[in-house]
C-alpha atoms as a PDB file:
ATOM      1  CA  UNK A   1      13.926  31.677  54.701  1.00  0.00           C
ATOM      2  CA  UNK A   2      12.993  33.818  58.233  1.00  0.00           C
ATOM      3  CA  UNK A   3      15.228  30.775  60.246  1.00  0.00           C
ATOM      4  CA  UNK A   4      18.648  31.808  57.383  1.00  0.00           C
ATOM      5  CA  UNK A   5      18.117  35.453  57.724  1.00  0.00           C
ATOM      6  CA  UNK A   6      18.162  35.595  61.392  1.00  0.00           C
ATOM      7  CA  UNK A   7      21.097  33.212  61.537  1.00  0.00           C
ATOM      8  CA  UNK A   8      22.917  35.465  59.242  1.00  0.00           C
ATOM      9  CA  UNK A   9      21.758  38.185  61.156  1.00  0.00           C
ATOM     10  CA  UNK A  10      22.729  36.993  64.604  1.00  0.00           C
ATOM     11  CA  UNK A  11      26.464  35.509  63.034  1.00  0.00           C
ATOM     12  CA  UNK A  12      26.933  39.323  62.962  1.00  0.00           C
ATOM     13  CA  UNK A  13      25.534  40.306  66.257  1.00  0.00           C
ATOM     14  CA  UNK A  14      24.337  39.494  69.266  1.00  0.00           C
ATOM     15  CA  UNK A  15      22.114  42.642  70.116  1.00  0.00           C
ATOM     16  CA  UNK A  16      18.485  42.079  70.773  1.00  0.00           C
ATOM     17  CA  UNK A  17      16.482  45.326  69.870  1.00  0.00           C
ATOM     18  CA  UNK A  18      12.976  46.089  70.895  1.00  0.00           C
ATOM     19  CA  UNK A  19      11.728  48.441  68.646  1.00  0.00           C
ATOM     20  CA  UNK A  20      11.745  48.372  64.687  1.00  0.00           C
ATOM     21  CA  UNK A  21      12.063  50.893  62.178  1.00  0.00           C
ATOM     22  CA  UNK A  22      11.690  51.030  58.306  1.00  0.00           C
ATOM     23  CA  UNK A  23      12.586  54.080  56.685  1.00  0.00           C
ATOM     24  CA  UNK A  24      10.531  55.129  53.181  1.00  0.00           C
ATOM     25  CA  UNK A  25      12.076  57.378  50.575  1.00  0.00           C
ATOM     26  CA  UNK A  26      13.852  60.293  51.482  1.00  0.00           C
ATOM     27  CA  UNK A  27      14.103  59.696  54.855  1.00  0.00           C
ATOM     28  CA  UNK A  28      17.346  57.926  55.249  1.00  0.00           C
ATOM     29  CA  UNK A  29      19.132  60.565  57.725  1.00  0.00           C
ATOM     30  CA  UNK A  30      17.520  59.660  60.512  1.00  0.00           C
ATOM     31  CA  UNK A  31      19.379  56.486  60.591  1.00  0.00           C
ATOM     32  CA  UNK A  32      22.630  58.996  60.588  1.00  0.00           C
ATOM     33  CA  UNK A  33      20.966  59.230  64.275  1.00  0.00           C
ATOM     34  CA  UNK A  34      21.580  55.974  65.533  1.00  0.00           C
ATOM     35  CA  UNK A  35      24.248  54.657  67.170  1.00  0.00           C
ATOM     36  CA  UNK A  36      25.527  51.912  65.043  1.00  0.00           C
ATOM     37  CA  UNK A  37      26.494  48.840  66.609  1.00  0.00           C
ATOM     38  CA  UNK A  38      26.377  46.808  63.495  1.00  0.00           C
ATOM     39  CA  UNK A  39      25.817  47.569  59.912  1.00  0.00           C
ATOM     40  CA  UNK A  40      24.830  44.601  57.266  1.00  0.00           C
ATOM     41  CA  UNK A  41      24.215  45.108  53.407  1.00  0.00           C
ATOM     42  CA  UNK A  42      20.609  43.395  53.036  1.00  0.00           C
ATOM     43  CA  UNK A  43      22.930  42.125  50.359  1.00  0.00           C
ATOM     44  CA  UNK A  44      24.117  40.007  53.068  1.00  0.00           C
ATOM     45  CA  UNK A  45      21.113  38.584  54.233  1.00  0.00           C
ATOM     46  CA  UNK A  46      19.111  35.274  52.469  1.00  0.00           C
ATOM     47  CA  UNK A  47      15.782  36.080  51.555  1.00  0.00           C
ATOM     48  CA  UNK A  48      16.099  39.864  51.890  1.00  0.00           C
ATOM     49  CA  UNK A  49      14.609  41.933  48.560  1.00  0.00           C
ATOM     50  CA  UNK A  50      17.513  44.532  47.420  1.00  0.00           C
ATOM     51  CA  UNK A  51      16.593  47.772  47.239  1.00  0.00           C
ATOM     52  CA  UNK A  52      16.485  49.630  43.894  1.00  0.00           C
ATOM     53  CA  UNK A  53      15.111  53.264  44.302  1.00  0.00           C
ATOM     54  CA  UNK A  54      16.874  56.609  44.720  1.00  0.00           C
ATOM     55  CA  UNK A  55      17.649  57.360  48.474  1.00  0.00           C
ATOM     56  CA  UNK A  56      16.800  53.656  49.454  1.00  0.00           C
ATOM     57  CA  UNK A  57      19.926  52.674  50.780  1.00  0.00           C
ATOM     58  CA  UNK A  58      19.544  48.937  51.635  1.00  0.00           C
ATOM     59  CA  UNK A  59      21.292  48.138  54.987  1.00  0.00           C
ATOM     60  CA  UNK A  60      19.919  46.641  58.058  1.00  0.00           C
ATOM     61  CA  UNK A  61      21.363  48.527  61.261  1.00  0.00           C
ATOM     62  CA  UNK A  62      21.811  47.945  64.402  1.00  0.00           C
ATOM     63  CA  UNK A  63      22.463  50.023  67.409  1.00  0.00           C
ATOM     64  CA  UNK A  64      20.560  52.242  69.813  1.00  0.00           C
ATOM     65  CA  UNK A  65      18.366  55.496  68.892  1.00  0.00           C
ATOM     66  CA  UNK A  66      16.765  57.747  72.306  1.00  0.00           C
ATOM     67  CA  UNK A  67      18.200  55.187  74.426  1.00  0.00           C
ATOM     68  CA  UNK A  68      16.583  52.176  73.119  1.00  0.00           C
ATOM     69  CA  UNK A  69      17.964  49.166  71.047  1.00  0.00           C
ATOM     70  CA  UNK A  70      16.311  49.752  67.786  1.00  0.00           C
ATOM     71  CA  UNK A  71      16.948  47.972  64.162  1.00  0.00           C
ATOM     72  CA  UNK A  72      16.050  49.978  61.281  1.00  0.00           C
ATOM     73  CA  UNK A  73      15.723  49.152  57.588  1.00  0.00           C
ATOM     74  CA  UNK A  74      17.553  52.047  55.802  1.00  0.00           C
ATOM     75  CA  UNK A  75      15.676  51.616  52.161  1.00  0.00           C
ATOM     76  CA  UNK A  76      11.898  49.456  51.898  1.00  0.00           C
ATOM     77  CA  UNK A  77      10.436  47.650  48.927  1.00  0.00           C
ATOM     78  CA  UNK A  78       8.137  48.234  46.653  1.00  0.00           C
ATOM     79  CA  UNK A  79       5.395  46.313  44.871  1.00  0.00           C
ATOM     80  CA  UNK A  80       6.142  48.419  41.698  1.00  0.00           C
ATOM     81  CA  UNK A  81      10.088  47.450  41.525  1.00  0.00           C
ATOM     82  CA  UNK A  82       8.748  43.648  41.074  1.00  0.00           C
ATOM     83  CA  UNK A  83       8.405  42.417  44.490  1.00  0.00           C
ATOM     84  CA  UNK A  84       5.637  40.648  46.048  1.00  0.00           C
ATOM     85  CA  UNK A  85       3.671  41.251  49.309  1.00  0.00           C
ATOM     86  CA  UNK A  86       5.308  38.264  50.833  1.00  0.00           C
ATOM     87  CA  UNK A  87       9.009  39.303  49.738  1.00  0.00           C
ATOM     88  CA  UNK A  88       7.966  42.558  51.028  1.00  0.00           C
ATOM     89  CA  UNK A  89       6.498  41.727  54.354  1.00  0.00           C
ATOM     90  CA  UNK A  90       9.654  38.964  55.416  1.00  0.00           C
ATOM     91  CA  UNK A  91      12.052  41.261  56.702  1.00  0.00           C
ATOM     92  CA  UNK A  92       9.355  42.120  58.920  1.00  0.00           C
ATOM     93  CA  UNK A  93       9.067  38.880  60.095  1.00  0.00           C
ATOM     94  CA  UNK A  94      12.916  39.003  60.314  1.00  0.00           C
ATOM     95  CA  UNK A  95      12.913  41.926  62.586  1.00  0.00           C
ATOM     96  CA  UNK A  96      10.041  40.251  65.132  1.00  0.00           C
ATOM     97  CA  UNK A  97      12.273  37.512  65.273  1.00  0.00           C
ATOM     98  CA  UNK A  98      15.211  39.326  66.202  1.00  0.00           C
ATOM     99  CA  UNK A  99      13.401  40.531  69.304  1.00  0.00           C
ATOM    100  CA  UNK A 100      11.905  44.087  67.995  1.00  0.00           C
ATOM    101  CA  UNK A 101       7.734  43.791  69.302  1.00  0.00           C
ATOM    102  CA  UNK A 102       7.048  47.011  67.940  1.00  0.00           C
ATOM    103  CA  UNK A 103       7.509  48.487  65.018  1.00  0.00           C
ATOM    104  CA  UNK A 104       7.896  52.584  63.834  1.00  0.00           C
ATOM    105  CA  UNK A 105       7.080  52.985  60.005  1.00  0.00           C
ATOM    106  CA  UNK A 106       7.596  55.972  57.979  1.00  0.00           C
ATOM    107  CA  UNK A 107       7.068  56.740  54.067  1.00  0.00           C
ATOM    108  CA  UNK A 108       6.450  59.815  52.120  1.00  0.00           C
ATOM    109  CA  UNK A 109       3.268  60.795  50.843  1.00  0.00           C
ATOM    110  CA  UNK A 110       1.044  62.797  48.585  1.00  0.00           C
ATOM    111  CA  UNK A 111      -1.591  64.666  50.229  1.00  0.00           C
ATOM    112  CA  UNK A 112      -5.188  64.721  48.938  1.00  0.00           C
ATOM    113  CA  UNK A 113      -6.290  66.572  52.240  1.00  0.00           C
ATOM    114  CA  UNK A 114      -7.225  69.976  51.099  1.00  0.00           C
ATOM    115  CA  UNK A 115      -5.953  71.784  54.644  1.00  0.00           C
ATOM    116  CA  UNK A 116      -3.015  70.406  54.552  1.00  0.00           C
ATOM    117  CA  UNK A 117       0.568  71.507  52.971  1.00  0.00           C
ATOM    118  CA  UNK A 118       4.184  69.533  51.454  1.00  0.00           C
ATOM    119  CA  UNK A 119       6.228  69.092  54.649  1.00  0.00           C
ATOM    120  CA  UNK A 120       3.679  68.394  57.306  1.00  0.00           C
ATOM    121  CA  UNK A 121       3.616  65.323  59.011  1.00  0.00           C
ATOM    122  CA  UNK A 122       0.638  62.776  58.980  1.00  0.00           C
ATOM    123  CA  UNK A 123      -0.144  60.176  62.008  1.00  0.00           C
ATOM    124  CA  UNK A 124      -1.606  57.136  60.265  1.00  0.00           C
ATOM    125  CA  UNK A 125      -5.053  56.010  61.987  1.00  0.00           C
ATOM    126  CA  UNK A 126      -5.978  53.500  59.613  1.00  0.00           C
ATOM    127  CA  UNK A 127      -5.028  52.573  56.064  1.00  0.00           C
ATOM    128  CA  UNK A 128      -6.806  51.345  52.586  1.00  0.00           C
ATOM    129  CA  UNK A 129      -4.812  48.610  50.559  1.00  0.00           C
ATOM    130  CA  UNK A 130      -5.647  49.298  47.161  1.00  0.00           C
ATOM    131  CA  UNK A 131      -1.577  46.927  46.164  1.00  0.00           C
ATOM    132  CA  UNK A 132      -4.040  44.543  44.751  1.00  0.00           C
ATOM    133  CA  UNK A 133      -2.703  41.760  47.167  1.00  0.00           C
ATOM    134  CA  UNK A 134      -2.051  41.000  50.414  1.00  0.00           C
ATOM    135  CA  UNK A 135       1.348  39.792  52.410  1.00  0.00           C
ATOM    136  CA  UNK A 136      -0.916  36.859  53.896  1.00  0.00           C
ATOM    137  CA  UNK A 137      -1.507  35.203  50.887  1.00  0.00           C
ATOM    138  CA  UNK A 138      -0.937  31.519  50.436  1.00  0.00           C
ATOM    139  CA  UNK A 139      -0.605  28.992  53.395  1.00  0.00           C
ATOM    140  CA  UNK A 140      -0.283  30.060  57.000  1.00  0.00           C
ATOM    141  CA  UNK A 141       1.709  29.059  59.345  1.00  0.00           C
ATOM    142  CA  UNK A 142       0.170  29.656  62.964  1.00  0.00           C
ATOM    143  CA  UNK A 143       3.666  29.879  64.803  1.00  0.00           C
ATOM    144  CA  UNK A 144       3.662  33.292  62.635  1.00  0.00           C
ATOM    145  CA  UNK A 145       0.283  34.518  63.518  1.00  0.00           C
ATOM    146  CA  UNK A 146      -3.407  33.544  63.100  1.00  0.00           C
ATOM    147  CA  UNK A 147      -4.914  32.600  59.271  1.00  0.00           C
ATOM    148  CA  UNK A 148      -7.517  35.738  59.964  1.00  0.00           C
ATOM    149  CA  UNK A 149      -5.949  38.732  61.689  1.00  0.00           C
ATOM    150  CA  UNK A 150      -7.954  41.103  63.440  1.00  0.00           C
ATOM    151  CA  UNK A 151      -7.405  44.717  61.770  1.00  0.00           C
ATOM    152  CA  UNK A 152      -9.720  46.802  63.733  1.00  0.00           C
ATOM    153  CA  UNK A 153      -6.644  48.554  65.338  1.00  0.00           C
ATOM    154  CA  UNK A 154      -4.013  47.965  63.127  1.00  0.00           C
ATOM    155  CA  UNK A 155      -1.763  51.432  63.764  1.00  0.00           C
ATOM    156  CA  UNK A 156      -2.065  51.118  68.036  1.00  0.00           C
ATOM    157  CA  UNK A 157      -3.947  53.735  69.799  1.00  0.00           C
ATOM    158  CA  UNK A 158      -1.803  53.794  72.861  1.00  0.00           C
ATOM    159  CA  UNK A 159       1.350  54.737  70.524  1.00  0.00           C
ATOM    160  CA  UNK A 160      -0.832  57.293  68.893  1.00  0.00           C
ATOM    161  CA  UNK A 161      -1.743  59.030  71.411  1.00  0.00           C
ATOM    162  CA  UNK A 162       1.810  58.985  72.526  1.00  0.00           C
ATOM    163  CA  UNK A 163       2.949  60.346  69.689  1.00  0.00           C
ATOM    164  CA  UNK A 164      -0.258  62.881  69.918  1.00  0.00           C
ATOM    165  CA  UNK A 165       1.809  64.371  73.231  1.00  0.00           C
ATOM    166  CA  UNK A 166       5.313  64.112  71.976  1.00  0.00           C
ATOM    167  CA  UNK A 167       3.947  66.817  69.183  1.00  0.00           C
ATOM    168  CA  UNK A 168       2.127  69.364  71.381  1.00  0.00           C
ATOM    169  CA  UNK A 169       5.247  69.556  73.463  1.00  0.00           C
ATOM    170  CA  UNK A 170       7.561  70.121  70.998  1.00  0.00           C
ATOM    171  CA  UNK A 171       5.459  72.299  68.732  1.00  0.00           C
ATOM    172  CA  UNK A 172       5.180  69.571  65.690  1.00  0.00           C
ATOM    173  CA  UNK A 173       2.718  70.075  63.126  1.00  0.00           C
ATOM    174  CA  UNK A 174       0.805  66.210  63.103  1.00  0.00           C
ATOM    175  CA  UNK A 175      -1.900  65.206  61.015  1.00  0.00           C
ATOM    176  CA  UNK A 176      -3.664  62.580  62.138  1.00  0.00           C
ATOM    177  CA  UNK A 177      -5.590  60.187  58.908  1.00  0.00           C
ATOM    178  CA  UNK A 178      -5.724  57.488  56.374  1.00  0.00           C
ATOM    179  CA  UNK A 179      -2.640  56.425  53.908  1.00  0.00           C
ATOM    180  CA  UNK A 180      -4.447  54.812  50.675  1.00  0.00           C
ATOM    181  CA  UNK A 181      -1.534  52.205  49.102  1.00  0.00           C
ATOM    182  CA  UNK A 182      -1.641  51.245  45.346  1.00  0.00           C
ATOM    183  CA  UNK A 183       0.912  50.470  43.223  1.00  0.00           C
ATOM    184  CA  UNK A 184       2.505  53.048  41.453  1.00  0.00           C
ATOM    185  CA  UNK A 185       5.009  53.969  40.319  1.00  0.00           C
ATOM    186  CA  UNK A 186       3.282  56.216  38.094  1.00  0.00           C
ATOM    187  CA  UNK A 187       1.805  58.934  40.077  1.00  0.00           C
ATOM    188  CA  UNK A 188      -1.933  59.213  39.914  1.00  0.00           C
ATOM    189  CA  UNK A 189      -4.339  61.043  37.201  1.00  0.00           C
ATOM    190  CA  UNK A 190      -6.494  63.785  38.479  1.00  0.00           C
ATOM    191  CA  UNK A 191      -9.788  61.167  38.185  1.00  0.00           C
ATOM    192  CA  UNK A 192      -7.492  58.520  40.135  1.00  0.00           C
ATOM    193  CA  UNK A 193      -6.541  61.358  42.793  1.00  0.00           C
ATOM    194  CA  UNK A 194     -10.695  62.210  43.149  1.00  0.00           C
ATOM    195  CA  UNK A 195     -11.949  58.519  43.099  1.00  0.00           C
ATOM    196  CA  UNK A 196      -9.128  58.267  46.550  1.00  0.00           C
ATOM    197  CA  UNK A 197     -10.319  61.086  48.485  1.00  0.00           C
ATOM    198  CA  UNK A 198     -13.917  59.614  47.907  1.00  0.00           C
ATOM    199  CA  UNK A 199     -12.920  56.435  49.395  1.00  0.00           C
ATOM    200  CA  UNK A 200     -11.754  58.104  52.579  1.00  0.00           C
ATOM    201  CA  UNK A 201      -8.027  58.685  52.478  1.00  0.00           C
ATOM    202  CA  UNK A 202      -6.106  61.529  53.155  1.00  0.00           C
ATOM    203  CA  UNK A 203      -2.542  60.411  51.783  1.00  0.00           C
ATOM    204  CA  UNK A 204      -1.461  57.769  49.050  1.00  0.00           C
ATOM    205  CA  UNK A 205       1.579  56.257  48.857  1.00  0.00           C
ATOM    206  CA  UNK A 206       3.639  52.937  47.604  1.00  0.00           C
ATOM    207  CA  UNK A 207       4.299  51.605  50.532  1.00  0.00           C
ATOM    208  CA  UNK A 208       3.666  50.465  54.225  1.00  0.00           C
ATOM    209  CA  UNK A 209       0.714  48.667  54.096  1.00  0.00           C
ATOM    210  CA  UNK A 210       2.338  45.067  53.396  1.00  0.00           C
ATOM    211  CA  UNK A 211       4.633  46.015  56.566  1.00  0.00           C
ATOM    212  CA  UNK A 212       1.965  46.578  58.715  1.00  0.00           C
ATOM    213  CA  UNK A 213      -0.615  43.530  57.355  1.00  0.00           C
ATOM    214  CA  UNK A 214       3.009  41.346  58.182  1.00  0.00           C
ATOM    215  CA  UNK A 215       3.499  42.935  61.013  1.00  0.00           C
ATOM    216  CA  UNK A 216       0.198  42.893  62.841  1.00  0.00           C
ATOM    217  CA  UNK A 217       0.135  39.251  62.092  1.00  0.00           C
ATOM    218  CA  UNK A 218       2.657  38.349  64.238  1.00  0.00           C
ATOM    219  CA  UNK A 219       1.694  40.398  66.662  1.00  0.00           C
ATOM    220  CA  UNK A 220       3.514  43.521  66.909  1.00  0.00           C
ATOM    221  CA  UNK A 221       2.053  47.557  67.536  1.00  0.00           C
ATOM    222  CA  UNK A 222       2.513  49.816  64.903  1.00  0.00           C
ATOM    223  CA  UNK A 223       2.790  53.549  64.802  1.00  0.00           C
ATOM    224  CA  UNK A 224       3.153  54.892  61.177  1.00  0.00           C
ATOM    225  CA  UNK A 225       3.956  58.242  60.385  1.00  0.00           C
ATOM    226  CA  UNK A 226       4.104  59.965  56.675  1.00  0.00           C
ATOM    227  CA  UNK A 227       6.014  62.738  55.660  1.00  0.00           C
ATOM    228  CA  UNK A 228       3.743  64.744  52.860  1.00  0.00           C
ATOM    229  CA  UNK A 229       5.602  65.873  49.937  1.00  0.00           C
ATOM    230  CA  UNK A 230       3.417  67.173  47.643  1.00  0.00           C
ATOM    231  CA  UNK A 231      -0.143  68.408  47.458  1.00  0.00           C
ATOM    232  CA  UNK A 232      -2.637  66.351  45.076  1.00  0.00           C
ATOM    233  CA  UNK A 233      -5.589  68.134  44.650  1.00  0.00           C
ATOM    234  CA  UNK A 234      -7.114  67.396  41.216  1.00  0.00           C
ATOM    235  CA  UNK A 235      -8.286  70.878  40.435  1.00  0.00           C
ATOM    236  CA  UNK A 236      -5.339  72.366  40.659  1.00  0.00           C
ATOM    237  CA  UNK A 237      -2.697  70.134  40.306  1.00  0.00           C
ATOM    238  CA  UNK A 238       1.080  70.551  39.220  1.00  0.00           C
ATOM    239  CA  UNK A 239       3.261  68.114  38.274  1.00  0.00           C
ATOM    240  CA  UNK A 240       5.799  66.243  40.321  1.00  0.00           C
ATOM    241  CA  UNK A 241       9.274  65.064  40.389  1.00  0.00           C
ATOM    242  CA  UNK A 242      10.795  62.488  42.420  1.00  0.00           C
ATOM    243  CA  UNK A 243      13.688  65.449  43.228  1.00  0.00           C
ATOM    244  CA  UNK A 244      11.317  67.628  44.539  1.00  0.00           C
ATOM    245  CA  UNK A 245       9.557  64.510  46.740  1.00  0.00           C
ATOM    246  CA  UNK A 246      12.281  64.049  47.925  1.00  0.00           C
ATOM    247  CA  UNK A 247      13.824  67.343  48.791  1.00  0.00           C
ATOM    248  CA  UNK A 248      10.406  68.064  50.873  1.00  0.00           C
ATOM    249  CA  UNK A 249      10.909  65.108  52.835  1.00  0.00           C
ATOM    250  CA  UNK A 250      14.542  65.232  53.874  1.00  0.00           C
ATOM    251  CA  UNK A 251      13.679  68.592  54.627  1.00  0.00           C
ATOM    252  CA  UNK A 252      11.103  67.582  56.925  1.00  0.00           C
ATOM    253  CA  UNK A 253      13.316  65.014  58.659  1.00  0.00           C
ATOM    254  CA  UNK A 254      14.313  67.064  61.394  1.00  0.00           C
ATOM    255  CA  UNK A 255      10.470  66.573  62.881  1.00  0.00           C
ATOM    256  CA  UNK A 256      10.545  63.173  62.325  1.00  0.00           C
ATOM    257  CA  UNK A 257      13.308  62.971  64.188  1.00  0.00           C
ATOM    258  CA  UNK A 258      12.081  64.644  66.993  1.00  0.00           C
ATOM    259  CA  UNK A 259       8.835  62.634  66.570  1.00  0.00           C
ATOM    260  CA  UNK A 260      10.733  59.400  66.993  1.00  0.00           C
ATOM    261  CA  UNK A 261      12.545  60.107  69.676  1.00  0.00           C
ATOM    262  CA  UNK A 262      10.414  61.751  71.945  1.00  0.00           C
ATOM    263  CA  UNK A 263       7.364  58.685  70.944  1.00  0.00           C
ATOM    264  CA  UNK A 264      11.236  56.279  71.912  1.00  0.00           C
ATOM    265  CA  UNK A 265      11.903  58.123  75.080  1.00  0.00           C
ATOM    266  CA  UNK A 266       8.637  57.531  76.752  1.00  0.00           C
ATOM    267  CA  UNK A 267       7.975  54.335  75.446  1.00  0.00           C
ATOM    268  CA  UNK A 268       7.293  51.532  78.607  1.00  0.00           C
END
């Protein structure tokens, strides 16, 4: 299935990108700063999931963003909308393929970190997979990457701290802490929200974590960044709409942006 999508891929073009990015809910318009090269419907491509949630639009593009030859996944997949780990993490594999050997992933967030407020964004140091299952599941195949990853550094330091320095010079607001995944796509009870923060996250979300398992496997570096949307602090908690999620994160886009492309602009 990896061998027909790049095919179909590549019988469209012949651009070989080196950087990767998947864009989570709300945060479509940065691909509106690309220059397109080539656009393709994941409609289009065999094995690709389609995307079926508000502001996902579901199309692969190609082209260059700050200079560099990037391709970005406008719309993700979700373990909630019926897909699996492995459906989720093969476009991954996809974009490795295609040349990309690093890989920029954003998503939008709720925060359980009392200091922190809707709009700001978070760097993701480490994560907690709480999907229930994992994108390496099943039999491996060791062209793809070794049976036992190492996780120990799974979002890379050295792009971290990059993206550390892009902020202080442009005045960002970055958090820097752990993104809890479960399944949704209920949001979480006040106990649920309490029983997270105890583990040691900062953030949960739907998302991003069967990217990066997939995408550490085969041996790319990850920098993950999460747009917070909406504060989740059990003892004083107000409900939530998917509008206002996303109206917080497009409205925090503009930083992401910058983010991006300063962390693109100084990459080696």
């Amino acid at each position: 299935m990896i061998d027909e999508a790049v095919r179909a891929v590549r019988a469209r073009t012949r651009f070989v990108p080196d950087v990767a990015i998947i864009l989570g809910t709300g945060l479509g318009r940065l691909a509106d700063e690309v220059a397109v090269e080539t656009r393709i419907p994941y409609g289009e491509i065999p094995g690709f999931p389609l995307s079926t949630v508000e502001s996902h639009a579901g199309e692969l593009l190609v082209g260059t963003l700050a200079g560099r030859r990037v391709v970005a996944m406008r719309g993700r997949f979700h373990c909630y909308e019926g897909y699996t780990p492995q459906q989720i993490g093969l476009p991954v594999r996809v974009l490795e393929r295609l040349g990309a050997r690093t890989l920029l992933v954003s998503n939008a967030c709720g925060g359980m970190h009392p200091l922190w407020s809707p709009g700001d964004l978070m760097l993701i140091a480490d994560h907690i997979n709480l999907l229930g299952s994992n994108p390496l599941v099943g039999p491996n195949d060791d062209r793809h990457g070794p049976r036992f990853p190492d996780m120990s550094e799974a979002y890379d330091a050295g792009l971290r701290a990059l993206a550390r320095a892009v902020a202080l010079e442009r005045g960002i607001t970055l958090r820097e802490g752990v993104y809890v995944a479960v399944t949704g796509p209920n949001l979480e009870t006040r106990a649920e929200y309490r029983m997270l923060r105890a583990l040691g996250a900062d953030v949960v979300g739907m998302s991003t974590v069967p990217e990066v398992i997939t995408a550490v496997h085969t041996g790319m570096k990850v920098l993950g960044v999460s747009i917070i949307t909406d504060q989740c602090l059990p003892d004083a908690l107000a409900p939530a709409s998917v509008e206002q999620i996303i109206a917080v994160a497009r409205a925090a886009e503009p930083a992401l942006t910058a983010l991006v492309g300063g962390v693109l602009e100084r990459l080696n």
